[in-house]
Protein backbone atom coordinates (compact mmCIF):
# COMPACT_ATOMS: atom_id res chain seq x y z
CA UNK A 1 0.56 6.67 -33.07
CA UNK A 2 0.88 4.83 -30.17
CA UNK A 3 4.20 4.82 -27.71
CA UNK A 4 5.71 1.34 -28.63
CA UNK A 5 8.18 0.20 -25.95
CA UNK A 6 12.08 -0.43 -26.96
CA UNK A 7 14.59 -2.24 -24.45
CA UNK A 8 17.54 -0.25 -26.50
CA UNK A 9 16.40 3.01 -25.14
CA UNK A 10 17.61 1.68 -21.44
CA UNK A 11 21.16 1.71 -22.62
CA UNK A 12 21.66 5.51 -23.67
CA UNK A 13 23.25 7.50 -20.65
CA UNK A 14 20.97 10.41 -21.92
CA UNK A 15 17.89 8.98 -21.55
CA UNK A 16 16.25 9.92 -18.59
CA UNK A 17 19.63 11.93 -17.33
CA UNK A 18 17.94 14.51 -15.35
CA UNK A 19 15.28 12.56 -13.29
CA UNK A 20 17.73 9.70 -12.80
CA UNK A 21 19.95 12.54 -11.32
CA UNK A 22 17.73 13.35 -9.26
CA UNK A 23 16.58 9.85 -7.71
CA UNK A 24 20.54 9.84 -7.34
CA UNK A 25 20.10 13.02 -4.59
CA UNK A 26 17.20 10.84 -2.46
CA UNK A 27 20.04 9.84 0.60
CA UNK A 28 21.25 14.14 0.43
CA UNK A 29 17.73 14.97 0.68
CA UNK A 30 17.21 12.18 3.90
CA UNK A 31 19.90 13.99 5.36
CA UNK A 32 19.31 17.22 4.76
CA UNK A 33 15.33 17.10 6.07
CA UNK A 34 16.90 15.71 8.83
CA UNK A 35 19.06 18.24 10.01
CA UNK A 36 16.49 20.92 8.80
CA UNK A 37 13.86 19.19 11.59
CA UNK A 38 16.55 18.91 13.92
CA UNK A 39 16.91 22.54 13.72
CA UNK A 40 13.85 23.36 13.65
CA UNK A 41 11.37 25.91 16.53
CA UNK A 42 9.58 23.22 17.47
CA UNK A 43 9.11 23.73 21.13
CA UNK A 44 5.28 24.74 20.93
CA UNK A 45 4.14 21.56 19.25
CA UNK A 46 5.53 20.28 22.71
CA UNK A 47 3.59 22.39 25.15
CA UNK A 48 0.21 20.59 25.38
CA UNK A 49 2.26 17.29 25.23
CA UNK A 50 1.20 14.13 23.18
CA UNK A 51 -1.13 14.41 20.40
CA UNK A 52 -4.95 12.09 19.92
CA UNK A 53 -3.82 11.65 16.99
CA UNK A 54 -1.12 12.44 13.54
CA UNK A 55 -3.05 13.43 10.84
CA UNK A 56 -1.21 13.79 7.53
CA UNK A 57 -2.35 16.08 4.81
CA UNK A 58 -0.30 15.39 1.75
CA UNK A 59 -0.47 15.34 -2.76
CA UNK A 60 1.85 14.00 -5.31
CA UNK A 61 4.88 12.44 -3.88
CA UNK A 62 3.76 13.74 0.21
CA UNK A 63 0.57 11.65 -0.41
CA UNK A 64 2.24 8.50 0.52
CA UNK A 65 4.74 10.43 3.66
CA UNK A 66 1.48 9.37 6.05
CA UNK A 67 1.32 5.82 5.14
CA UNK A 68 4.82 5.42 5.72
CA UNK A 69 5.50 7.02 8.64
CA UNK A 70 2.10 4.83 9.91
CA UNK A 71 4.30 1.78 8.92
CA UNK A 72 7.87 3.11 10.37
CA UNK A 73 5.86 3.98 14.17
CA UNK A 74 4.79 0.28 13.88
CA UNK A 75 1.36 -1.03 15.35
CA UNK A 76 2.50 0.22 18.75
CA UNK A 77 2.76 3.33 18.29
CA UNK A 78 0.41 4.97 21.18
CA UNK A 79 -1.46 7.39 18.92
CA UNK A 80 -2.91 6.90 15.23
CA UNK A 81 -1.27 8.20 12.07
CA UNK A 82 -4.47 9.14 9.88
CA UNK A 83 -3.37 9.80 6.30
CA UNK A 84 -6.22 12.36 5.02
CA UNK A 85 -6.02 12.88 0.88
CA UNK A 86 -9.21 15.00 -0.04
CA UNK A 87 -10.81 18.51 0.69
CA UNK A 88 -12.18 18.41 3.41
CA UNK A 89 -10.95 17.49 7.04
CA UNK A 90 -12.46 14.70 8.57
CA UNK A 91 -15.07 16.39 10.97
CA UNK A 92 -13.68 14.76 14.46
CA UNK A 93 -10.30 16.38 13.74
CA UNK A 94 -9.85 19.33 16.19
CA UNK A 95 -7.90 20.81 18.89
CA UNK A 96 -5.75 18.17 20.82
CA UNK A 97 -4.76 16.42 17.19
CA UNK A 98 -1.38 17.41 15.39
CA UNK A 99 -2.12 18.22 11.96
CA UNK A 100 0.49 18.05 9.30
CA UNK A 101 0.20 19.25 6.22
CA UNK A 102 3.03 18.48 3.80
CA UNK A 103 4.96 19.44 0.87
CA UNK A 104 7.94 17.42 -1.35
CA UNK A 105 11.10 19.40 -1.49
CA UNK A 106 12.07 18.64 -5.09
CA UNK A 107 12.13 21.82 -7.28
CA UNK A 108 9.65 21.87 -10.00
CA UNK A 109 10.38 20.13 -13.67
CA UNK A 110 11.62 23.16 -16.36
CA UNK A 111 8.56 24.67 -17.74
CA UNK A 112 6.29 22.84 -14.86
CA UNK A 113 3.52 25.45 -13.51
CA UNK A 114 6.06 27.05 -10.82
CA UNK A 115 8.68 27.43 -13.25
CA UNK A 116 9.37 31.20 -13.91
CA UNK A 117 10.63 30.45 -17.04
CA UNK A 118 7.42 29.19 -18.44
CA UNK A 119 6.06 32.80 -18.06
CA UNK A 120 4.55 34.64 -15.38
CA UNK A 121 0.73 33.24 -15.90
CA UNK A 122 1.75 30.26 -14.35
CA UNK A 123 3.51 31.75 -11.14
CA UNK A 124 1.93 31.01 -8.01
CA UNK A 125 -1.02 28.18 -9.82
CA UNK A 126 -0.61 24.99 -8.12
CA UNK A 127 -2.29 21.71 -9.33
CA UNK A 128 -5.73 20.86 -7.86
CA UNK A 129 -4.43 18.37 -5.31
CA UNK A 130 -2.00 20.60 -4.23
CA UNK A 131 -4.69 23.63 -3.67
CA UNK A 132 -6.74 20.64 -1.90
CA UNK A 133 -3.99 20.12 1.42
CA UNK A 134 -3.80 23.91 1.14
CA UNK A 135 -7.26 24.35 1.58
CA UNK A 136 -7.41 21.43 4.35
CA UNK A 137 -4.20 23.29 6.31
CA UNK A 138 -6.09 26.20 6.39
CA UNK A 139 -9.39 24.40 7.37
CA UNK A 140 -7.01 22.91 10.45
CA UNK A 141 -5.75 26.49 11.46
CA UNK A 142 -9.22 27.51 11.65
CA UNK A 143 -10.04 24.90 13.79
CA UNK A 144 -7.40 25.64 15.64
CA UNK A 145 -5.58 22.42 15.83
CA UNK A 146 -2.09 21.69 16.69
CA UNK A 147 -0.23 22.71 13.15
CA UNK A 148 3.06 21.86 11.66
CA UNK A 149 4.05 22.73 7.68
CA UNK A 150 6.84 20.65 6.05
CA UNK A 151 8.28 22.16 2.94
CA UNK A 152 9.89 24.26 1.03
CA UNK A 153 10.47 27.67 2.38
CA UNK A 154 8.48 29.99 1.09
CA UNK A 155 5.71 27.77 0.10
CA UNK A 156 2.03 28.26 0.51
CA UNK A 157 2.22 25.69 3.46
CA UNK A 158 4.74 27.57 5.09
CA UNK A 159 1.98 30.81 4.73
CA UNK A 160 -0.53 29.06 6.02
CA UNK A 161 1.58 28.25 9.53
CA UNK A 162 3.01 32.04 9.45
CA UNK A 163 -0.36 33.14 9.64
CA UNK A 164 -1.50 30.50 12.17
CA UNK A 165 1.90 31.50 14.42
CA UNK A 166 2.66 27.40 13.94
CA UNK A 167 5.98 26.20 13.61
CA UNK A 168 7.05 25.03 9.91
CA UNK A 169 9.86 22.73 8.76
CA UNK A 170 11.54 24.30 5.92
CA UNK A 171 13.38 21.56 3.27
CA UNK A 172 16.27 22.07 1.49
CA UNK A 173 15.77 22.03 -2.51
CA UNK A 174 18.17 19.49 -2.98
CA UNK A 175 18.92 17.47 -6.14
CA UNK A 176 15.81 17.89 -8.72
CA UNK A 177 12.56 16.34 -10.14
CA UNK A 178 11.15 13.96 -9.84
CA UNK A 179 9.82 14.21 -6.07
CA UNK A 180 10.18 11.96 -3.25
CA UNK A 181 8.35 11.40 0.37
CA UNK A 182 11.39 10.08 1.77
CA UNK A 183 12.99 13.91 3.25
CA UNK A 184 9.59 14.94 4.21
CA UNK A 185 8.85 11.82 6.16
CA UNK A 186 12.18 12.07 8.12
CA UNK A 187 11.01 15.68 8.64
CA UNK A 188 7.83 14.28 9.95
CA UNK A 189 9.03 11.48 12.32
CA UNK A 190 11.89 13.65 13.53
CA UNK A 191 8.94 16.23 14.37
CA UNK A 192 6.93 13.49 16.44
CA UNK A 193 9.71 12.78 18.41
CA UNK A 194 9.33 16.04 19.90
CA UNK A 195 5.83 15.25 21.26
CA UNK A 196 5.58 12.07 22.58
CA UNK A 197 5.44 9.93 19.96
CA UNK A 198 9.00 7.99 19.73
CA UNK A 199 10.31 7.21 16.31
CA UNK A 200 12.90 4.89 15.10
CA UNK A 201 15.98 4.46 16.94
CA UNK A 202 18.50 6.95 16.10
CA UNK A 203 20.77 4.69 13.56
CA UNK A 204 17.73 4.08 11.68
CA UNK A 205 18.24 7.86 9.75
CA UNK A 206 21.92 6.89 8.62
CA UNK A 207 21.05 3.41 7.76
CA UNK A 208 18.53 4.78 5.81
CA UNK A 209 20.50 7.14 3.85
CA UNK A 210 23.07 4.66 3.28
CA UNK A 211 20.40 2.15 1.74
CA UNK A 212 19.77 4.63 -0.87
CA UNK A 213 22.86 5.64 -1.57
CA UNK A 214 23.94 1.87 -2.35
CA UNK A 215 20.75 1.93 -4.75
CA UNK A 216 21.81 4.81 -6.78
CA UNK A 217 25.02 2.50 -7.08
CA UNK A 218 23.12 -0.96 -8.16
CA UNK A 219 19.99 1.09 -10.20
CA UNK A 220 22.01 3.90 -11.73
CA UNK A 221 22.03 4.15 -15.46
CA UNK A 222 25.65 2.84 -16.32
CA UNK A 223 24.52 -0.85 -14.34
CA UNK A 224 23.70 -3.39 -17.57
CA UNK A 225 20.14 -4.53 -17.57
CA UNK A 226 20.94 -7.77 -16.60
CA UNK A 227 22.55 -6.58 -13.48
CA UNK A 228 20.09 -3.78 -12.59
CA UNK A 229 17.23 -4.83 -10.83
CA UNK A 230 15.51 -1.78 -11.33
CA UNK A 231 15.64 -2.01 -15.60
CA UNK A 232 14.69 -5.85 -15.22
CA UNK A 233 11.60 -4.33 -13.60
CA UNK A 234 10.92 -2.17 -15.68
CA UNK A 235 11.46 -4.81 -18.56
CA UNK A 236 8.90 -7.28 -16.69
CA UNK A 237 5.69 -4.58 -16.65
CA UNK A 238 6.06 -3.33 -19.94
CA UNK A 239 3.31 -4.10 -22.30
CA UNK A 240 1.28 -5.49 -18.72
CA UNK A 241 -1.38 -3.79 -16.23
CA UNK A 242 0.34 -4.26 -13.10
CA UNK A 243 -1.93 -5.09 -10.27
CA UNK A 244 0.65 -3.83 -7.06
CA UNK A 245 0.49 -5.10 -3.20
CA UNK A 246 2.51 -5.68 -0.45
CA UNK A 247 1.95 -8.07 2.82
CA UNK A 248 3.07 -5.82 5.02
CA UNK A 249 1.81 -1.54 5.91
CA UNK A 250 5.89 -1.11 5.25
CA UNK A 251 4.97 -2.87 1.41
CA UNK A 252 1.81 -1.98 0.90
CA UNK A 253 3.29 1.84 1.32
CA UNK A 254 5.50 1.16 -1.37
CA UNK A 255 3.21 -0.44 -3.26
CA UNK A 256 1.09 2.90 -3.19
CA UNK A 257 3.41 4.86 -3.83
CA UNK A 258 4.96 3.01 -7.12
CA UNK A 259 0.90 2.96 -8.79
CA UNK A 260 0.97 6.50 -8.38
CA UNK A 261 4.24 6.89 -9.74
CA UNK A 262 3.86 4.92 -12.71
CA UNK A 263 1.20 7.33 -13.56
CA UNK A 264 2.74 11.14 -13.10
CA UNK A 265 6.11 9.93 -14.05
CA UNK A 266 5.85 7.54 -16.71
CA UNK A 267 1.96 8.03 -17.40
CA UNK A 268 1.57 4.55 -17.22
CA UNK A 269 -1.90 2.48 -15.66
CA UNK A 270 -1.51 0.03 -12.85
CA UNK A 271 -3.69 -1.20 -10.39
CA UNK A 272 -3.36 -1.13 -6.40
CA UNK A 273 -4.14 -4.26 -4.73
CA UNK A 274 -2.99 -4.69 -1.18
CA UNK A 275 -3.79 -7.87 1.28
CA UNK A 276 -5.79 -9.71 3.04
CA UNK A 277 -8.39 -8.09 0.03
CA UNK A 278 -5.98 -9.06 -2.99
CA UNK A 279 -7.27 -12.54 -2.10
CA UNK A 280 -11.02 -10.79 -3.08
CA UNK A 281 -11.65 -8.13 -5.38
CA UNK A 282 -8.57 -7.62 -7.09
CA UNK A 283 -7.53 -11.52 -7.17
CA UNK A 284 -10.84 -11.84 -9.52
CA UNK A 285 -9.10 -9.83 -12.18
CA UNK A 286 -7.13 -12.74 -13.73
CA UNK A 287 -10.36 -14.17 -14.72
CA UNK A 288 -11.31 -10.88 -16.40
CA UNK A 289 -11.10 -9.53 -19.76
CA UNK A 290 -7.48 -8.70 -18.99
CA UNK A 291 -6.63 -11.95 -17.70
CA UNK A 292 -4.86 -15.40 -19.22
CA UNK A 293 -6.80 -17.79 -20.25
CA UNK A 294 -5.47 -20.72 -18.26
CA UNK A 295 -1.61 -22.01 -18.58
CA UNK A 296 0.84 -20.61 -20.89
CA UNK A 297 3.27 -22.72 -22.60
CA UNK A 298 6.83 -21.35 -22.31
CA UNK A 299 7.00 -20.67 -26.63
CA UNK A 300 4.40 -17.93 -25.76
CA UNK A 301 5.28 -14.46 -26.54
CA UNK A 302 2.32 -11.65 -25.38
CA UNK A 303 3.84 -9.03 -26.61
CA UNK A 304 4.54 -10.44 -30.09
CA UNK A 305 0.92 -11.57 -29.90
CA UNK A 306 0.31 -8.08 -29.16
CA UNK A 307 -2.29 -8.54 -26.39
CA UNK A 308 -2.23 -6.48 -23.14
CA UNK A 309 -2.62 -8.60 -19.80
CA UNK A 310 -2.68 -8.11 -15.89
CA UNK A 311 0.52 -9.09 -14.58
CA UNK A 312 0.41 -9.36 -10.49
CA UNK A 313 3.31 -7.62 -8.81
CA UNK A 314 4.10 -8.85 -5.06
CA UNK A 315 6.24 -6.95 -3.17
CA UNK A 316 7.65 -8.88 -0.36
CA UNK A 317 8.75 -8.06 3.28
CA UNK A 318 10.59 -10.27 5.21
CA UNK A 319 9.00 -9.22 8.32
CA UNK A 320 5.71 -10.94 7.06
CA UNK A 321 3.48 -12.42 9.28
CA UNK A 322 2.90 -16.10 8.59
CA UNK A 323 -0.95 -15.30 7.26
CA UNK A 324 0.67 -12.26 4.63
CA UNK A 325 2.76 -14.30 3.33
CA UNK A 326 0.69 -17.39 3.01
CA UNK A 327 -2.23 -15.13 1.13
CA UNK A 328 0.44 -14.13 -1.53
CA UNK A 329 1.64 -17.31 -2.75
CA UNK A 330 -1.55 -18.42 -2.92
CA UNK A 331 -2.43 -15.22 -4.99
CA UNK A 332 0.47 -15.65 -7.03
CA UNK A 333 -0.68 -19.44 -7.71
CA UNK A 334 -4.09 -18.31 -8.59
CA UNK A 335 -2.94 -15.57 -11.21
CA UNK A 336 -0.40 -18.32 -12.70
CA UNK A 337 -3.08 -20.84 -13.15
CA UNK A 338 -5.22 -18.55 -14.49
CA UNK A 339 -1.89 -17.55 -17.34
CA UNK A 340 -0.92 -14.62 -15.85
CA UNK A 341 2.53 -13.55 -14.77
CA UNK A 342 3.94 -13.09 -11.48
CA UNK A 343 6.98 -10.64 -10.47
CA UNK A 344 8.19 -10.34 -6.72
CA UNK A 345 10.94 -8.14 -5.23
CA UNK A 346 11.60 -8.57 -1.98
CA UNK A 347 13.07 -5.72 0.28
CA UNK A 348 16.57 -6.62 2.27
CA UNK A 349 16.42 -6.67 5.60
CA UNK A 350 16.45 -3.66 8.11
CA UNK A 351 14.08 -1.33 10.40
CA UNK A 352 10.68 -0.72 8.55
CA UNK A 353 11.76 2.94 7.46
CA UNK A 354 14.65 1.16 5.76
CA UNK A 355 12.61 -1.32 3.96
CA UNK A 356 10.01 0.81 2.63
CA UNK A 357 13.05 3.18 1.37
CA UNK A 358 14.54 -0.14 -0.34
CA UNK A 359 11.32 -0.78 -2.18
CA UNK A 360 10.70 2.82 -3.00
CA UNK A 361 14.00 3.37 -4.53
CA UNK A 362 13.87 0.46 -6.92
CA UNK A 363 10.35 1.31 -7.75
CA UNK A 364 11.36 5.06 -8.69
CA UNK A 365 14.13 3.60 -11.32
CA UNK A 366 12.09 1.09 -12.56
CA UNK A 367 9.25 3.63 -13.43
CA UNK A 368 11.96 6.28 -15.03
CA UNK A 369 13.40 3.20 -17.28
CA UNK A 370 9.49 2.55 -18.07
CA UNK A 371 9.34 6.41 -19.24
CA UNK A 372 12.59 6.31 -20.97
CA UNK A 373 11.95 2.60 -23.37
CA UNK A 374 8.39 4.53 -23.91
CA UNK A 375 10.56 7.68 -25.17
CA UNK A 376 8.38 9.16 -23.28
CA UNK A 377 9.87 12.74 -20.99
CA UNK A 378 9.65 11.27 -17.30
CA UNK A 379 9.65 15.29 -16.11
CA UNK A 380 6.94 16.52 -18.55
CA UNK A 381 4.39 16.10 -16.39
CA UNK A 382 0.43 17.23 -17.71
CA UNK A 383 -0.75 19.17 -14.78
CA UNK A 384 -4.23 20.78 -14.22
CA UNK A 385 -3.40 24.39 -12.80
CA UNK A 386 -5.75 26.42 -11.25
């Protein structure tokens, strides 16, 4: 039988207790990667000076720690950021590049496949994208690039630098499930610092914690849904394919990061769309099969009529260059001609790193209240181990 969605499921405190708990720890876990980088033996990632390039190996929750650290260096920074997600390194990746592979810092869900208590045939298996950055760490040792490992200590990414005498960044388990990129990217950009590369001005790291502290405040559990942003998003997807994009490499990472979300967290389908190309490709969609069929009066109800749609979800920067922005509300006018619904949530103001964090966190509630009014576990996850 089919998971039918219930709004009344959003007001029980127990719903949802443990991963809200831990999207409460996100600002401790800022603060602790932090310090942990800051302490850190990183002198030899210094001695042949700045990197070609960053390249960012990363799975889960780390998948999305290159995109936004791409976003908080900005479009000057002097070298590229090159998220890689795959198993092999790209070939022209070698000596003079920094390689990083990473890991999230969140311990695993009870019974998940590193949980002892599950039993000890499941110690040590780690999911196939998981075994693919290990494999791709390794491949950069080999090589003999410049390595770095970011996470826990202990972890197969902190063998792989043992045995390659590189440097690792160990993270503090902090809080619990579900994970977050936000410690290991403030591992990361701390990390660059120390070869060239300058990251965002020193504040930036408090200002940052403090923005997620104030959204475990305004998207905890006890906030009404008509005063929580976060439930009111979750309230506007249900029962809808989200198609997901941002204007802006600060949105667009949050964007990313929320599709993928909404799939290992509350195992629910949504489509990335990103600009300028949301004007292409993924604008077509409204005239699709899962589209409207032209304007909606305001008596219709699609979920009483029990049809599933595309709804197109902007999420808005206010550093936006004229051209972003313009593309988006025409996108949004397109989709509402066509009869299909439009949600935007725009992130305050503040450095990049800040913004994206603003976005993330409201996207991370929103998808645990989607998991909870499916009564569906939003730490169960079904993982492929190998």
């Amino acid at each position: 039988m089919p998971l039918e969605f219930d709004e009344s499921r959003l007001e029980d405190p127990r719903a949802g207790a443990d991963a809200l708990r831990g999207l409460a720890s996100a600002a401790a876990r800022v603060r602790s990667a932090r310090t942990a980088a800051a302490e850190a033996d990183l002198d030899v990632l210094a001695l042949d000076g700045r990197p070609r390039a960053v390249v960012v190996l990363g799975a889960g929750a780390a998948a999305a720690v290159g995109d936004i650290c791409a976003a908080a260096l900005g479009p000057g920074c002097p070298v590229p950021v090159v998220p890689v997600r795959g198993y092999r390194l790209p070939g022209w990746v070698g000596g003079p590049d920094l390689v990083v592979a990473v890991a999230p810092s969140a311990p695993p869900a009870p019974g998940g496949p590193s949980d002892p208590a599950a039993g000890a045939s499941t110690i040590g298996q780690i999911s196939p994208s998981h075994a693919a950055v290990a494999a791709c760490a390794a491949e950069a040792a080999r090589r003999g690039c410049r390595f770095l490992a970011i996470g826990p200590a202990g972890g197969p990414l902190a063998a792989v630098a043992e045995r390659s005498r590189a440097p690792s960044i160990a993270l503090p388990q902090v809080g619990g499930p579900p994970e977050s990129p936000l410690g290991p990217v403030v591992a990361l950009l701390t990390a660059v610092s120390r070869v060239g590369v300058s990251g965002p001005p020193e504040g930036a790291y408090d200002a940052l914690a403090e923005r997620l502290e104030r959204a475990a405040m305004a998207y905890g559990p006890s906030v009404e849904t008509w005063d929580n942003p976060a439930k009111s998003a979750a309230l506007d997807i249900a029962g809808s394919i989200p198609v997901i994009s941002g204007g802006t490499p600060a949105a667009q990472a949050a964007a990313d990061h929320w599709v993928s979300r909404l799939a290992s967290v509350a195992r629910y389908p949504a489509v990335r769309g990103g600009s300028p190309e949301l004007l292409g490709d993924h604008i077509s969609l409204v005239g699709g099969p899962f589209g409207g069929t032209g304007p909606r009066s305001i008596f219709d109800d699609p979920v009483e009529d029990g049809a599933v749609g595309l709804r197109l979800v902007l999420l808005r920067d206010p550093e936006e260059v004229p051209e972003a922005a313009r593309d988006l509300a025409l996108a949004a006018d397109t989709a509402r001609e066509q009869g299909v619904e439009v949600s935007e949530y725009t992130a305050d103001e503040g450095g990049p790193l800040e913004r994206t964090a603003g976005l993330i966190a409201l996207t991370d509630y929103a998808t645990v209240y989607v998991a909870v009014a499916y009564g569906t576990d939003p730490l169960a996850h079904t993982l492929v181990v190998r």
